[in-house]
Protein backbone atom coordinates (compact mmCIF):
# COMPACT_ATOMS: atom_id res chain seq x y z
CA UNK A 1 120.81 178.35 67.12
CA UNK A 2 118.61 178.51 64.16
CA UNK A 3 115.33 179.37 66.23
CA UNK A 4 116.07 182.32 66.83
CA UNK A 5 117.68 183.32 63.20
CA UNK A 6 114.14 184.20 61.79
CA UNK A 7 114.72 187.59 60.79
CA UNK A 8 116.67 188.32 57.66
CA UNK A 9 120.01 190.10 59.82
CA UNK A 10 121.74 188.08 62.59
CA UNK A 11 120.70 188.02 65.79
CA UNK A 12 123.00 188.55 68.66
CA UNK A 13 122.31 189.70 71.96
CA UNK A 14 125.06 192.55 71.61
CA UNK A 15 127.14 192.07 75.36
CA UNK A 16 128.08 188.69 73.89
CA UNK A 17 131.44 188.21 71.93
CA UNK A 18 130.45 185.05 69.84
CA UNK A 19 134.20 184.82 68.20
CA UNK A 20 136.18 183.68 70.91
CA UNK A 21 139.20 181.52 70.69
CA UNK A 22 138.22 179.54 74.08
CA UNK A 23 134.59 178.43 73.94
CA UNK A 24 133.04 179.20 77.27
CA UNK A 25 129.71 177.95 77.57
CA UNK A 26 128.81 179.76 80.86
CA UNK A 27 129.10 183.32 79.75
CA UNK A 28 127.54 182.30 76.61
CA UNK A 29 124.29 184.28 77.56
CA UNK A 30 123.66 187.75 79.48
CA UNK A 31 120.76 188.72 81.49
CA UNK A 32 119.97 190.93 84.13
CA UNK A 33 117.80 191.76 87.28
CA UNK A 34 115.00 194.52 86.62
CA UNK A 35 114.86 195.27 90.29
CA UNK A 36 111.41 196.37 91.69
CA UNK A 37 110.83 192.91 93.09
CA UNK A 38 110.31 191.08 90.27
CA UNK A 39 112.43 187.98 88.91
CA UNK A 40 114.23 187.02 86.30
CA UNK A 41 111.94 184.02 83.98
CA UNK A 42 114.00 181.14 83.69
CA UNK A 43 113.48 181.04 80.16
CA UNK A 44 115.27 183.99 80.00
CA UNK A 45 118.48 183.03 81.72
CA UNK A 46 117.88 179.54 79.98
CA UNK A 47 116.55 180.72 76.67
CA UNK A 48 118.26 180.86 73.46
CA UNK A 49 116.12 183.63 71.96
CA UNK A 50 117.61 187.11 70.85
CA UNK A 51 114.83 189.87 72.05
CA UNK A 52 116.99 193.36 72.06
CA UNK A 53 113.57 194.78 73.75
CA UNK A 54 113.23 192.21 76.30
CA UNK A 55 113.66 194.22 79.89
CA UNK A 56 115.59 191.06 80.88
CA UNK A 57 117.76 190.51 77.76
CA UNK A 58 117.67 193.78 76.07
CA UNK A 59 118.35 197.09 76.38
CA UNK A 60 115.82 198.42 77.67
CA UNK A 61 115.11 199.44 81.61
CA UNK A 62 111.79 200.06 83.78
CA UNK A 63 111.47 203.19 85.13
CA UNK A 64 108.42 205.13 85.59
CA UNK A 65 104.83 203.47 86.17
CA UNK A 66 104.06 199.44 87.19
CA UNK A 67 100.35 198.54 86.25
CA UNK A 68 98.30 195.66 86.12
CA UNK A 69 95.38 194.70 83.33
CA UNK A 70 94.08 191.19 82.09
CA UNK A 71 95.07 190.34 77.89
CA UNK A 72 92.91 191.89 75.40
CA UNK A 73 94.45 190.42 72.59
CA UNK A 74 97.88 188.51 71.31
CA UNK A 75 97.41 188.72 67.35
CA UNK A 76 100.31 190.91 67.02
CA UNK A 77 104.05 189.65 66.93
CA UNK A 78 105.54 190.33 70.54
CA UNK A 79 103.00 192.84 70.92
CA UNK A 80 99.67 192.55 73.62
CA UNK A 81 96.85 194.76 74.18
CA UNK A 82 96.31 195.34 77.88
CA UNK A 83 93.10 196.15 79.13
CA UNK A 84 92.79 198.34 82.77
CA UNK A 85 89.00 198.52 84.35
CA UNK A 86 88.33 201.13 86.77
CA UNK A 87 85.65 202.64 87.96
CA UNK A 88 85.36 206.97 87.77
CA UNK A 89 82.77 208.91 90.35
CA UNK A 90 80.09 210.67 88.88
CA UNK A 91 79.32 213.28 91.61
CA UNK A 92 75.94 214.46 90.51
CA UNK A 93 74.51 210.76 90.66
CA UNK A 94 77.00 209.63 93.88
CA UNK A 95 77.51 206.84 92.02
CA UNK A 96 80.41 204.76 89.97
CA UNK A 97 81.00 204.58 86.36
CA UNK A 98 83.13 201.71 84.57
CA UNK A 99 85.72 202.77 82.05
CA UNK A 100 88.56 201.07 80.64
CA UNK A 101 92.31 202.01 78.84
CA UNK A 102 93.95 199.77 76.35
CA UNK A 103 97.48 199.78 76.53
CA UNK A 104 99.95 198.08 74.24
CA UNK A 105 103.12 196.52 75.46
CA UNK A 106 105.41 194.44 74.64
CA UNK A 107 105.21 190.85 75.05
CA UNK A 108 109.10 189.28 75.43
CA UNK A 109 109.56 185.60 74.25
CA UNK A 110 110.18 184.73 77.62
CA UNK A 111 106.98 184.70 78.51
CA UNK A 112 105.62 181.35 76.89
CA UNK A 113 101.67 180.80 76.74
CA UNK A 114 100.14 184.48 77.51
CA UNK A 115 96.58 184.14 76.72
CA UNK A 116 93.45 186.15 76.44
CA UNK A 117 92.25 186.86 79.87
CA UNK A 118 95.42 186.37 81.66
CA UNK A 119 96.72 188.70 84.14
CA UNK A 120 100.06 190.38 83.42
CA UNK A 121 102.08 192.99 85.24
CA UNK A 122 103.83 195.84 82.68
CA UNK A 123 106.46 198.52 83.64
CA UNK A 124 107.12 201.76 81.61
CA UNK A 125 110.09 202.17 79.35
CA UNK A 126 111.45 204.08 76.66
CA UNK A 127 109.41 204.42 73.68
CA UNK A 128 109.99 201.20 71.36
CA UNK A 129 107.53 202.32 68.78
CA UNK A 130 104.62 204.30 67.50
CA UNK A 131 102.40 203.50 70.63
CA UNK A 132 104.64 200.57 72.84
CA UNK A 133 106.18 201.96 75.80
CA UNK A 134 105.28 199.14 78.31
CA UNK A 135 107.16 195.60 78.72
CA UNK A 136 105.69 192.74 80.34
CA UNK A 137 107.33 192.09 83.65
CA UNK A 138 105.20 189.72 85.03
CA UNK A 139 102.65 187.28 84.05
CA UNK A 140 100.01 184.83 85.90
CA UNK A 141 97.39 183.01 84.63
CA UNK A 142 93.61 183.37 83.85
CA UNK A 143 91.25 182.32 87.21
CA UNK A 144 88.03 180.92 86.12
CA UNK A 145 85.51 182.81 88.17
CA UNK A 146 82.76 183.77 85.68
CA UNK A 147 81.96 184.38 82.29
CA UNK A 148 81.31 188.30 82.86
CA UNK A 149 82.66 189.46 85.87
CA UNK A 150 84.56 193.52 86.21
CA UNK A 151 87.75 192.31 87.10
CA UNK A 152 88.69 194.73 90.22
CA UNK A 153 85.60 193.20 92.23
């Protein structure tokens, strides 16, 4: 219980009536199915953390655009910066270009051990801040190919 008490108000996932007169283990946590395909994490139906922006936990739903990018960076709290590579056609030259987006998104507790260079999967939501509105649906780790390598080809 106190593991995930680490912010100064208490967290509760807020479909769960903690006060009950008959304590009923089973019900004692809610989760859901995003749909699309993708599963639930077990540590997400097993968990004990309190995430209310977790698409599996939370309140918040996918809707809207599913992309794919490799980990930029994890030094902010539940927060990743996704990097897409793709390549844009210069017409003059009839040849490629590489460019990249970043995109930040948020990174659920559910998901233990995301890494630089790992692959993840992120669906649009709602806007939960200044510049979030992806959640990480989906993650698999990094394959060691090469040092350098554009990550489409």
């Amino acid at each position: 219980m106190s593991e995930q008490q680490n912010e100064r108000s208490f967290q509760k996932q807020a479909t769960v009536f903690l006060n009950a007169k008959v304590v009923n283990k089973k019900n004692a946590r809610w989760h859901k199915d995003i749909g699309l395909g993708f599963k639930t994490p077990v540590t997400a139906i097993n968990g004990t953390y309190v995430d209310k922006k977790c698409p599996f936990t939370g309140n918040v739903s996918i809707r809207g655009r599913i992309l794919t990018g490799t980990v930029h960076s994890t030094k902010m709290t539940n927060t990743i910066i996704v990097r897409r590579e793709y390549l844009h056609y210069i017409p003059k030259y009839q040849r490629y270009e590489k460019r990249h987006k970043n995109i930040a998104a948020h990174l659920s507790p559910a998901f233990i051990g995301v890494q630089k260079g790992d692959i993840v999967t992120v669906g649009q939501c709602r806007p939960l801040s200044k510049t979030i509105r992806f959640n990480v649906i989906k993650h698999q780790k990094q394959q060691q190919k090469g040092s350098k390598q554009f990550q489409k080809f």
